[in-house]
N, C-alpha and C. Protein backbone atom coordinates (compact mmCIF):
# COMPACT_ATOMS: atom_id res chain seq x y z
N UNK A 1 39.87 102.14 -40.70
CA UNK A 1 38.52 101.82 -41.12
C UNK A 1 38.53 101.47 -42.60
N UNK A 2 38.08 100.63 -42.95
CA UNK A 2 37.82 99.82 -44.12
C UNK A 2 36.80 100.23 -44.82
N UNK A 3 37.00 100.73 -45.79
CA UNK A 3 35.59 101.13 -46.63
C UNK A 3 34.59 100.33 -47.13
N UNK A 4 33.82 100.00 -45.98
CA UNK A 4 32.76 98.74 -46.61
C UNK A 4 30.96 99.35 -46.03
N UNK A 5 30.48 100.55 -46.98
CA UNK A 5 29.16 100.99 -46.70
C UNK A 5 28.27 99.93 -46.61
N UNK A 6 26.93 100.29 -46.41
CA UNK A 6 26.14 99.74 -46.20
C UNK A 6 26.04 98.65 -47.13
N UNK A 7 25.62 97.32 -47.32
CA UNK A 7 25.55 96.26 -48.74
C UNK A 7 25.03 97.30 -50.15
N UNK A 8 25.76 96.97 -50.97
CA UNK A 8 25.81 97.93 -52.61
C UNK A 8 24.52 97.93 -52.78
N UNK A 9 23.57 96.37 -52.49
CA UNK A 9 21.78 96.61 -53.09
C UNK A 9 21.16 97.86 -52.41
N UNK A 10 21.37 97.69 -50.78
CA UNK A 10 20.92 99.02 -49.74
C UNK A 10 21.13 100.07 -50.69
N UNK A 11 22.10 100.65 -50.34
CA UNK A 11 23.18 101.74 -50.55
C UNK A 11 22.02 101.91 -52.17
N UNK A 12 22.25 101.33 -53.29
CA UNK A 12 21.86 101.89 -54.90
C UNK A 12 20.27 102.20 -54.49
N UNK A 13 19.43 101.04 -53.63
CA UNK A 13 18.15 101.41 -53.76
C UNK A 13 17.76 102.63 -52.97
N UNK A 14 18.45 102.84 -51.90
CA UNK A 14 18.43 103.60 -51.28
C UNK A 14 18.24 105.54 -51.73
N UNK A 15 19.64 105.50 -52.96
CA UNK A 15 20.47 106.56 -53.52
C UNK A 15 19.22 106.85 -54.44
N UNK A 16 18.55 105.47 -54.96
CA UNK A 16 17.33 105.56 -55.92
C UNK A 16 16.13 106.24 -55.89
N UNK A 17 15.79 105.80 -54.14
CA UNK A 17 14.41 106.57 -53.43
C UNK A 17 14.36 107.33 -53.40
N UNK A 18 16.10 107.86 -52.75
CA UNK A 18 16.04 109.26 -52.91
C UNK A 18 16.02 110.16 -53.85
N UNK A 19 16.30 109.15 -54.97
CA UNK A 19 16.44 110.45 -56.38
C UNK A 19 15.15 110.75 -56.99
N UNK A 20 13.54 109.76 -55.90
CA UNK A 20 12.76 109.68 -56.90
C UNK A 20 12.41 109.07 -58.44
N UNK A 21 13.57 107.66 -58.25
CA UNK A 21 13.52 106.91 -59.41
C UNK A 21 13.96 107.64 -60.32
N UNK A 22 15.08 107.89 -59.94
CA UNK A 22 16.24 108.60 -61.09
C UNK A 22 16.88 107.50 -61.94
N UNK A 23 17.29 107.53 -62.99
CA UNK A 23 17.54 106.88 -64.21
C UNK A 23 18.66 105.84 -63.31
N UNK A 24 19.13 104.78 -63.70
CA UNK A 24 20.50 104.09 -63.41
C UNK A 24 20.93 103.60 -64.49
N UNK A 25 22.48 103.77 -64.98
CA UNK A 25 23.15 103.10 -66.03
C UNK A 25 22.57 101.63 -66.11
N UNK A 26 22.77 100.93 -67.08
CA UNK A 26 22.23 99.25 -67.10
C UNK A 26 22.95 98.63 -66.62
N UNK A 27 24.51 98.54 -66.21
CA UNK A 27 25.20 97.11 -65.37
C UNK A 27 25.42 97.61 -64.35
N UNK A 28 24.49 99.13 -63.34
CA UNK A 28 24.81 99.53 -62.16
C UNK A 28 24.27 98.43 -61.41
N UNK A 29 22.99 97.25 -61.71
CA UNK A 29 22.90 96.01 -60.73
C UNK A 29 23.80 95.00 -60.72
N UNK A 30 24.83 94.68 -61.86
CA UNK A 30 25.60 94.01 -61.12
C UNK A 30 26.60 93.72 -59.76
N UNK A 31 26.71 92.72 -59.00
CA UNK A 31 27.05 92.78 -57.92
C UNK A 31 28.82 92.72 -57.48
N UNK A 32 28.99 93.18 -56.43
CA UNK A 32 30.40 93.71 -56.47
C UNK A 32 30.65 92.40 -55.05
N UNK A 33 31.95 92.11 -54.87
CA UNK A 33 32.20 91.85 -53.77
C UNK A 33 32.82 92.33 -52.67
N UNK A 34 31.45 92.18 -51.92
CA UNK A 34 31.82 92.99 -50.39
C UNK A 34 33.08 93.32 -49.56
N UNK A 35 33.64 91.61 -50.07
CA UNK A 35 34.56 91.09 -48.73
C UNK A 35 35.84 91.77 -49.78
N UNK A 36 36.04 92.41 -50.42
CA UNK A 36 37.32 92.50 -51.52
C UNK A 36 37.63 94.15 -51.56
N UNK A 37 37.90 95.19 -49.96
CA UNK A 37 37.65 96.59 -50.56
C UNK A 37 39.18 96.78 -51.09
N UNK A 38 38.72 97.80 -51.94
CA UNK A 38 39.95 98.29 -52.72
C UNK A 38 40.64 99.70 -51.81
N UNK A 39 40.30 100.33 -51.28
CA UNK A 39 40.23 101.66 -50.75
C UNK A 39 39.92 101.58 -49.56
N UNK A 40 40.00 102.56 -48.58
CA UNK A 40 39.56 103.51 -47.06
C UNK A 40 38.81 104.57 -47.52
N UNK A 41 37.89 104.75 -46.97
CA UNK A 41 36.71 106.23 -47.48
C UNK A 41 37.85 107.19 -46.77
N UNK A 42 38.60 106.86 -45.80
CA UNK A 42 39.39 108.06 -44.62
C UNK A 42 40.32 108.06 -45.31
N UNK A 43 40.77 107.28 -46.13
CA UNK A 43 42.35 108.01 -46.15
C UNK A 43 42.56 108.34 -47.74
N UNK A 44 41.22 109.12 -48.40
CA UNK A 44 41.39 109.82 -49.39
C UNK A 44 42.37 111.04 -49.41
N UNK A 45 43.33 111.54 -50.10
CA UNK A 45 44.02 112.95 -49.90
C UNK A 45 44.16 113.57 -51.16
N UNK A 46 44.02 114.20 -51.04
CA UNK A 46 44.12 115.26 -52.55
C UNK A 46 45.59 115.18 -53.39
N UNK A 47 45.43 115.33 -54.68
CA UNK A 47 46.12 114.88 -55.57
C UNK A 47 47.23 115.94 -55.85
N UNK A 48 48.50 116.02 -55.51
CA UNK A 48 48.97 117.05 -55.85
C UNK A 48 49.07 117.17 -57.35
N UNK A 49 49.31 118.57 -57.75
CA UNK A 49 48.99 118.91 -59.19
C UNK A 49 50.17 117.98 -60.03
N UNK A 50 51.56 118.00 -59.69
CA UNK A 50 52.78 117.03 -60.62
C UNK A 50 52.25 115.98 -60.19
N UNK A 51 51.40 115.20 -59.63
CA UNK A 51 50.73 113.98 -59.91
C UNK A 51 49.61 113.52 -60.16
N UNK A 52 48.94 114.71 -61.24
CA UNK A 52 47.71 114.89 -61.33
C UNK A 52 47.34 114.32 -62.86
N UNK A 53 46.98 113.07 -63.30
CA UNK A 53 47.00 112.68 -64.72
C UNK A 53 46.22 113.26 -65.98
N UNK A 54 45.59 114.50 -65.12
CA UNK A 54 44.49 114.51 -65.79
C UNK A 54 44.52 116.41 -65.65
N UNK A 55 45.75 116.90 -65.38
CA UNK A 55 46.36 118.02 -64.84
C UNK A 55 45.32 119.15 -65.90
N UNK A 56 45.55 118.82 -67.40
CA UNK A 56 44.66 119.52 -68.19
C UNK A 56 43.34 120.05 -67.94
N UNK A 57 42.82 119.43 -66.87
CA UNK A 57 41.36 119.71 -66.34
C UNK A 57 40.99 120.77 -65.84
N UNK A 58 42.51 120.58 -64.68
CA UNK A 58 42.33 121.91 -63.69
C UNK A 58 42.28 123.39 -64.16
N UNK A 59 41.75 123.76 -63.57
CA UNK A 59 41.19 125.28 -63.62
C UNK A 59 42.69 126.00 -62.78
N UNK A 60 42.78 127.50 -63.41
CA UNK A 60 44.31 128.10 -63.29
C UNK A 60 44.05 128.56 -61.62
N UNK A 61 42.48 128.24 -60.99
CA UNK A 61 42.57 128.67 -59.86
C UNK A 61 41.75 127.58 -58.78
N UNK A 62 42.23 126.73 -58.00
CA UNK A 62 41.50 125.64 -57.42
C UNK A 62 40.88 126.34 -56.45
N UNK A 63 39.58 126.03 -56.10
CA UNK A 63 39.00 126.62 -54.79
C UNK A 63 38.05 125.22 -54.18
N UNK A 64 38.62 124.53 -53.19
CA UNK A 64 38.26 123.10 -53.14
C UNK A 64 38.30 123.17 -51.59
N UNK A 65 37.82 123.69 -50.41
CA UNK A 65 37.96 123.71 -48.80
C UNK A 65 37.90 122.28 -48.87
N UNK A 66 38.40 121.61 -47.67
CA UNK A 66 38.78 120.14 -47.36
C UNK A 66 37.03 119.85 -46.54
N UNK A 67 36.19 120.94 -46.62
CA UNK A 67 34.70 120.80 -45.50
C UNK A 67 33.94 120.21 -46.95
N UNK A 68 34.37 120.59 -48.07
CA UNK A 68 34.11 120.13 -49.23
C UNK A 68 34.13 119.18 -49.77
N UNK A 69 34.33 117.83 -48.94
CA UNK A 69 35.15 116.74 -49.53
C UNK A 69 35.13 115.24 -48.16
N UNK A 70 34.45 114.16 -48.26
CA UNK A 70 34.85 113.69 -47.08
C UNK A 70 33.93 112.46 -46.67
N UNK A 71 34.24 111.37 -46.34
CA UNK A 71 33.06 110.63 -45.45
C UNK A 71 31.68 110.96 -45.08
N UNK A 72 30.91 110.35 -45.13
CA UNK A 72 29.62 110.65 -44.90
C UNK A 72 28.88 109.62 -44.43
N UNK A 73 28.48 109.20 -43.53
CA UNK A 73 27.82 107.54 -44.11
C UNK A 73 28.57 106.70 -44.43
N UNK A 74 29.64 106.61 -44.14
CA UNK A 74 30.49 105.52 -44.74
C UNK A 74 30.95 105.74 -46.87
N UNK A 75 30.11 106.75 -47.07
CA UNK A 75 30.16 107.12 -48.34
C UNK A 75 31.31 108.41 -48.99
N UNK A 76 31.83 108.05 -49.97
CA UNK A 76 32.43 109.65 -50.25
C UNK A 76 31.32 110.88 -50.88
N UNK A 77 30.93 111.64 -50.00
CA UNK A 77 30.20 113.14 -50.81
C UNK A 77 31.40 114.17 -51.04
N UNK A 78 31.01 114.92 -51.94
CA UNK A 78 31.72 115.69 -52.72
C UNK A 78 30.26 116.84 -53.18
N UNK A 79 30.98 118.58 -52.36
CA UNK A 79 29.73 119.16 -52.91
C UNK A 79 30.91 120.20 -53.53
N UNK A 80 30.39 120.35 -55.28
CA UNK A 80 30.86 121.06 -56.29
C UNK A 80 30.36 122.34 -56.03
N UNK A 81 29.82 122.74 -55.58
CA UNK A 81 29.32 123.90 -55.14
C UNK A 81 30.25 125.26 -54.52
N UNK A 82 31.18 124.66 -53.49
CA UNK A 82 32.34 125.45 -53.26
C UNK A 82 33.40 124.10 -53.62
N UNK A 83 33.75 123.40 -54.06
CA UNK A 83 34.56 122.95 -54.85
C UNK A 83 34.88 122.63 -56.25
N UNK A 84 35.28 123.52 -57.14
CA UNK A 84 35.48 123.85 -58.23
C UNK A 84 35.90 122.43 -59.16
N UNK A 85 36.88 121.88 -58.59
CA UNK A 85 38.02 121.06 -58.65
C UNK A 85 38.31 119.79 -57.81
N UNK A 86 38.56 118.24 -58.14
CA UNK A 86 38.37 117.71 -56.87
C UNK A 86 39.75 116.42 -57.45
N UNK A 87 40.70 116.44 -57.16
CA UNK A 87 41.40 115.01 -57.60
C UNK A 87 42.31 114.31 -56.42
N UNK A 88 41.71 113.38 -55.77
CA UNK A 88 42.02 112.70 -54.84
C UNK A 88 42.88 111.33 -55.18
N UNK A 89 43.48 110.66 -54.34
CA UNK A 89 43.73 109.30 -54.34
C UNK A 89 44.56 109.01 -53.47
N UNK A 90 45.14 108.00 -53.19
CA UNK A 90 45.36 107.15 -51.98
C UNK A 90 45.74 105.53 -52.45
N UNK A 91 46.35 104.65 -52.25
CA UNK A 91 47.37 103.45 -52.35
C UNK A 91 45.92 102.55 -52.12
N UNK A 92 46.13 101.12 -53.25
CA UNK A 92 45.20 100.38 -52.91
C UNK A 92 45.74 99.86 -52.08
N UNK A 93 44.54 98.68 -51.45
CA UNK A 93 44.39 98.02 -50.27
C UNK A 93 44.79 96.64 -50.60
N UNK A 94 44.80 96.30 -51.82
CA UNK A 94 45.22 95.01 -52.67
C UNK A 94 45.63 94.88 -53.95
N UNK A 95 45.88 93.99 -54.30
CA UNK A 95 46.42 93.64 -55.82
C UNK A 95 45.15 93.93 -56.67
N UNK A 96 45.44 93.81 -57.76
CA UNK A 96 43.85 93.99 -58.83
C UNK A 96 44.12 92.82 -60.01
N UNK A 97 44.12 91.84 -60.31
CA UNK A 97 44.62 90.72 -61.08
C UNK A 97 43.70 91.08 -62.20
N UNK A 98 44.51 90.81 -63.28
CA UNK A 98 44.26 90.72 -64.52
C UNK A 98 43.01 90.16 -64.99
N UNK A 99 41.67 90.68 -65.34
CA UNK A 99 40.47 89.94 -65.40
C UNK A 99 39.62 90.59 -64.65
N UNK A 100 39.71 90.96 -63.50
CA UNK A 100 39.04 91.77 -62.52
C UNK A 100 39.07 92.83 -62.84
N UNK A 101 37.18 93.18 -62.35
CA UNK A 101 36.63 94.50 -62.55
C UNK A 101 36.72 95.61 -61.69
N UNK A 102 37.07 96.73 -61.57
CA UNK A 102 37.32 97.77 -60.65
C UNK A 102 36.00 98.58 -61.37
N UNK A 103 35.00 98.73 -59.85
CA UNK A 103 33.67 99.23 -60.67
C UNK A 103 33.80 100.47 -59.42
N UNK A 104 32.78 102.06 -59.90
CA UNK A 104 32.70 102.82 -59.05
C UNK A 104 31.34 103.10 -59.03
N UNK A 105 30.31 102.83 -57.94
CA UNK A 105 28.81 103.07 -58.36
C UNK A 105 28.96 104.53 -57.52
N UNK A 106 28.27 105.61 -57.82
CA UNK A 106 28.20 106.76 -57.81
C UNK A 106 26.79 107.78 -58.02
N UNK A 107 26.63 108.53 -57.19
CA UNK A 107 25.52 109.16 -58.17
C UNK A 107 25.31 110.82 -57.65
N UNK A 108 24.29 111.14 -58.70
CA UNK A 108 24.32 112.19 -57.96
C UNK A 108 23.13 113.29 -57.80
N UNK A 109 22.89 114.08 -56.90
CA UNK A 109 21.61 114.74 -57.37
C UNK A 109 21.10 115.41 -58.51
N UNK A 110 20.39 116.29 -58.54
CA UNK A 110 19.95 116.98 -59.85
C UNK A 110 21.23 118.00 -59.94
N UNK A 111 21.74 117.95 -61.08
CA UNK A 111 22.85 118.90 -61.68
C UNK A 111 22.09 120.29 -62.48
N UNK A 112 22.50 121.37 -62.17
CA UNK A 112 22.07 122.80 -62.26
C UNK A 112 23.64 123.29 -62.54
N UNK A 113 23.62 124.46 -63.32
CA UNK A 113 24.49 125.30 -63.30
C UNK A 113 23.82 126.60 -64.07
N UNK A 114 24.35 128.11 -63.73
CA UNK A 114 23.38 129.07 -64.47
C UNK A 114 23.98 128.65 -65.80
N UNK A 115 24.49 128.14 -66.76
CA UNK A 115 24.55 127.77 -68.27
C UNK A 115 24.79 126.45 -68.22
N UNK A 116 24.10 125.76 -69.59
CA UNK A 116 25.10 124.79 -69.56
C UNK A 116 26.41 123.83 -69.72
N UNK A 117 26.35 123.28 -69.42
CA UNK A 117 27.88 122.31 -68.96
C UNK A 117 27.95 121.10 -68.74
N UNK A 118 29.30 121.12 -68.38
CA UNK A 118 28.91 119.01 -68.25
C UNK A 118 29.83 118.49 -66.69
N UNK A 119 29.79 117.83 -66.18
CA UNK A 119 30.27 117.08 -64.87
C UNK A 119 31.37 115.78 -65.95
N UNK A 120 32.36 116.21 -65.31
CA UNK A 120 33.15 114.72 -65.63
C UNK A 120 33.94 114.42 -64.21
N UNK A 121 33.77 112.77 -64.17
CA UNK A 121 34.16 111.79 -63.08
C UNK A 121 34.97 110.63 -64.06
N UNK A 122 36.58 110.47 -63.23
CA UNK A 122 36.94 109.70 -63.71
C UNK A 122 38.05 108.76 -62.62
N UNK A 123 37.87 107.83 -62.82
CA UNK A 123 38.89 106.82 -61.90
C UNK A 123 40.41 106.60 -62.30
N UNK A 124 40.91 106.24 -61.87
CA UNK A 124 42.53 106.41 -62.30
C UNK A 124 43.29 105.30 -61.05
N UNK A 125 43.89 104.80 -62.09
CA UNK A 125 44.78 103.57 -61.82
C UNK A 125 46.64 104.10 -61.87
N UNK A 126 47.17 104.07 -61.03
CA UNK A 126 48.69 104.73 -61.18
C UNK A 126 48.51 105.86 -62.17
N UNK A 127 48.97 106.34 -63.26
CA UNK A 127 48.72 107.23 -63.90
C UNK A 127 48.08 107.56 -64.89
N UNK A 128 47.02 106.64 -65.22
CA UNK A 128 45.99 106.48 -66.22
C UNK A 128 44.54 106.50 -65.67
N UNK A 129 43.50 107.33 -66.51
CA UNK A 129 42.40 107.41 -65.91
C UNK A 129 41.89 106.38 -66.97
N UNK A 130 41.26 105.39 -66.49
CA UNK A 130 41.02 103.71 -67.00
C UNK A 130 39.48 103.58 -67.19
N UNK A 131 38.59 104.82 -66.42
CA UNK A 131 37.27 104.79 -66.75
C UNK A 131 36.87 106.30 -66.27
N UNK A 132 35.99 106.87 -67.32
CA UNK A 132 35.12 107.98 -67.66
C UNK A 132 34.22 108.06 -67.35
N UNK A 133 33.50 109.63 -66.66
CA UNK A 133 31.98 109.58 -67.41
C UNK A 133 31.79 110.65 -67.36
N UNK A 134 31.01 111.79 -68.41
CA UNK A 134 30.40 112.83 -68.56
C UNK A 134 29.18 112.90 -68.85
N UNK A 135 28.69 113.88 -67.93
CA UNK A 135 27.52 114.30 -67.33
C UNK A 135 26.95 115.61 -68.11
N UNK A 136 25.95 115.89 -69.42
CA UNK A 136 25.39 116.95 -69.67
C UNK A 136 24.97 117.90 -68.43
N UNK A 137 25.01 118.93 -67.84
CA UNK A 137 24.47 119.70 -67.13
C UNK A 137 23.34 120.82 -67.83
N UNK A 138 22.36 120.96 -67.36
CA UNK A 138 21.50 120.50 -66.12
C UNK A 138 21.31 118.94 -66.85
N UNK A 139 20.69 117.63 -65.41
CA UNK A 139 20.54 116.85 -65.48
C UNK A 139 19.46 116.41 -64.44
N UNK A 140 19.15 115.53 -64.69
CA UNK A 140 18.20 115.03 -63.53
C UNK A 140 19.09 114.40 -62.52
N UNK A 141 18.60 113.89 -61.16
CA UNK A 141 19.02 112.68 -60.54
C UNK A 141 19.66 111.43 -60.56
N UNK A 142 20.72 110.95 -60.83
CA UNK A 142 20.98 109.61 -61.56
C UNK A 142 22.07 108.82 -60.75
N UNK A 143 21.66 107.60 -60.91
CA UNK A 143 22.81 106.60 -60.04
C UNK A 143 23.66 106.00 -61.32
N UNK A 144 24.93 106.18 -61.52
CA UNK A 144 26.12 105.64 -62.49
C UNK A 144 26.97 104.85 -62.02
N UNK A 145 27.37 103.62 -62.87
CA UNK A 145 28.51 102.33 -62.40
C UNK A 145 29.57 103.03 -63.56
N UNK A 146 30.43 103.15 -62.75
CA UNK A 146 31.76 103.29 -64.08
C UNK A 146 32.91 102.51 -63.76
N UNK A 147 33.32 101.53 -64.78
CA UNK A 147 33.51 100.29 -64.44
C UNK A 147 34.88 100.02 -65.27
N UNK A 148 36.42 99.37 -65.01
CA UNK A 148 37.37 99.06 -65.68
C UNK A 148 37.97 97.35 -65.88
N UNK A 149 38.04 97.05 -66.84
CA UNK A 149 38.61 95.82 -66.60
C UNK A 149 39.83 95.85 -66.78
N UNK A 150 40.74 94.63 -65.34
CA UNK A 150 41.85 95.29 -65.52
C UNK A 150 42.50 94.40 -66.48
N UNK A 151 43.57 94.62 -67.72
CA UNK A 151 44.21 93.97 -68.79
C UNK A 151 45.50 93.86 -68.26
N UNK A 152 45.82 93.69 -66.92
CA UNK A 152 47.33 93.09 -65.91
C UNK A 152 47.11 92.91 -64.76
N UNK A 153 47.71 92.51 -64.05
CA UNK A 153 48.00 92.71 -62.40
C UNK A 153 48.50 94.31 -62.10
N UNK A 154 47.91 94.54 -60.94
CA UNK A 154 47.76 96.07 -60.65
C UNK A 154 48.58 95.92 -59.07
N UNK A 155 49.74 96.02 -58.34
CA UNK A 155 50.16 95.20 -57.39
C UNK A 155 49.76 96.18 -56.24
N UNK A 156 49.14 95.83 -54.62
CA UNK A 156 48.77 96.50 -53.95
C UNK A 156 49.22 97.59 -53.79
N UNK A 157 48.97 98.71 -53.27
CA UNK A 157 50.04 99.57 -52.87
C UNK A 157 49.99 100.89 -54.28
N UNK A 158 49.22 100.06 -55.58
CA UNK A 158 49.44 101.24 -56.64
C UNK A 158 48.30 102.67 -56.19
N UNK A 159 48.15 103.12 -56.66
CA UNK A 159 47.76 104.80 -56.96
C UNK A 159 46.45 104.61 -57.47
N UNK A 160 45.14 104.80 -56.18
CA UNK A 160 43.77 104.13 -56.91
C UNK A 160 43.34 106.17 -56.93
N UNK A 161 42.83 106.46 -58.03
CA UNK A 161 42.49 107.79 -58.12
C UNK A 161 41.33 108.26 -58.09
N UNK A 162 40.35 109.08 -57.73
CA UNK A 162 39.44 109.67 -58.06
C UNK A 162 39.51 111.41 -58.84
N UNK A 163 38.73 111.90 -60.15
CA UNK A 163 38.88 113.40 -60.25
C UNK A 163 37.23 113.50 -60.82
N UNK A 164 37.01 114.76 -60.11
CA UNK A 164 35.57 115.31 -60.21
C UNK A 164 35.66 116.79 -60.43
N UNK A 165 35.06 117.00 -61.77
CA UNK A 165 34.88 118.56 -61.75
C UNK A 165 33.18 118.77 -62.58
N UNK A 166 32.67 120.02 -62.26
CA UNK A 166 31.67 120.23 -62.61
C UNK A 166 31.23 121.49 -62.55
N UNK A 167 30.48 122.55 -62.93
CA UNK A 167 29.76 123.55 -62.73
C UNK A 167 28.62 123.73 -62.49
N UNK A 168 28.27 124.49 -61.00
CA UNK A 168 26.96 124.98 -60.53
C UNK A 168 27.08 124.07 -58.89
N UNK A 169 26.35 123.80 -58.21
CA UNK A 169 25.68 123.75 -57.10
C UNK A 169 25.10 122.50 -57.10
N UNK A 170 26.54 121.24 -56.34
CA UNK A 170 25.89 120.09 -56.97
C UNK A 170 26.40 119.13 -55.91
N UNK A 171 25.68 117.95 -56.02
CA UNK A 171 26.63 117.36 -54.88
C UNK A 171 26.57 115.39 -55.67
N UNK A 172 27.49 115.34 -55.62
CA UNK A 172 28.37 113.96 -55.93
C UNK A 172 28.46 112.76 -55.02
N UNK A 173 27.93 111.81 -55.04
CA UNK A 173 28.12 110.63 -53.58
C UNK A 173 28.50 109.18 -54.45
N UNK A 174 30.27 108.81 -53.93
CA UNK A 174 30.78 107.68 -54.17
C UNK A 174 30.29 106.58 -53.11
N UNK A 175 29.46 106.15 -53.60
CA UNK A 175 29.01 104.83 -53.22
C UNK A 175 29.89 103.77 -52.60
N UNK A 176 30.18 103.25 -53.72
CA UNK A 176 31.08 102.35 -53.55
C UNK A 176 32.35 102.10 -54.55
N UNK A 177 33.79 101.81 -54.41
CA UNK A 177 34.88 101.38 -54.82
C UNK A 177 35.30 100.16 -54.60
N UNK A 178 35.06 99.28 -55.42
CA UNK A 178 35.37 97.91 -55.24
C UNK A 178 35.67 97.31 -56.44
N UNK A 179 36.21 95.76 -56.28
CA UNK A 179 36.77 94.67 -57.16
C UNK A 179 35.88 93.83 -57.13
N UNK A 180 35.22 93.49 -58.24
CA UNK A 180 34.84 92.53 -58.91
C UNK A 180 35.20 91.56 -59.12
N UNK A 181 35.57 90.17 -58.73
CA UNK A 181 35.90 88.88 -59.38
C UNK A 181 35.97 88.76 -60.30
N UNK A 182 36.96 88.34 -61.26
CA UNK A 182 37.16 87.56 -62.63
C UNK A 182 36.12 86.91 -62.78
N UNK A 183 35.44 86.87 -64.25
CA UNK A 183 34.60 86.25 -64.46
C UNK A 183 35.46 85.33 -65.66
């Protein structure tokens, strides 16, 4: 199965209604192409720790159940709630040419934790995390594009990553993972 959710406009306005007109980054309307997936929503697998780029993150004790983690809708959810810790990835589906955008639209509900804190989400290309984002906690509702341009050819088959960590009782939904056309 090919990771191709509902069309990206559905899917953001959708994520939107539900947030009650929650904030969206400014180039989360640009448009992605459909026909170009980078990824399988199914064949995400967890990151072992010696291949974990971002290893500094982890906490000295992971508590991450796999019921925690998974397809939904054709979507990736992720609830931080009993998952402490989250670093996945899995082999792209294609090349990524030099010029082309690797965008991740994402969002997520209202972020709570009893103090505060912050949510960081980051994408990762073979062993580099190539785009960021941190999240003040508590937060409202919000739909986020976090977006890389690639500066080489990326050849199919490389190491497309996801890592999510956060504190409190929260839940995370990857939209969409896709390539952008060279502009």
């Amino acid at each position: 199965m090919v990771w191709r959710p509902t069309p990206r406009g559905a899917s953001l306005l959708a994520a939107a209604l539900l947030l009650g007109g929650a904030a969206c980054d400014d180039d989360a309307a640009a448009e992605l192409d459909p026909d170009r997936p980078l990824v399988d929503v199914s064949l995400w697998a967890p990151t072992q720790p010696e291949d974990d780029p971002l290893v500094e993150h982890r906490p000295a004790t992971i508590d991450c159940p796999v019921a925690a983690w998974g397809p939904e809708l054709g979507d990736l959810e992720i609830q931080t709630g009993v998952c402490n810790y989250l670093a996945l990835s899995q082999p792209s589906l294609r090349t990524i040419e030099a010029g082309e955008v690797v965008a991740v639209d994402l969002w997520h509900a209202e972020l709570d934790a009893a103090a505060p804190a912050s949510g960081h989400f980051a994408l990762i290309v073979d062993d580099d995390a190539v785009a960021e984002l941190e999240v003040a906690i508590p937060a409202a509702p919000a739909v986020h594009r976090v977006a890389w341009t690639a500066t080489r050819s990326i050849p199919e088959g490389a190491t497309i990553g996801l890592h999510l960590h956060n504190h409190g009782f929260n839940t995370w939904t990857v939209v969409a993972l896709r390539v952008e056309a060279a502009k």
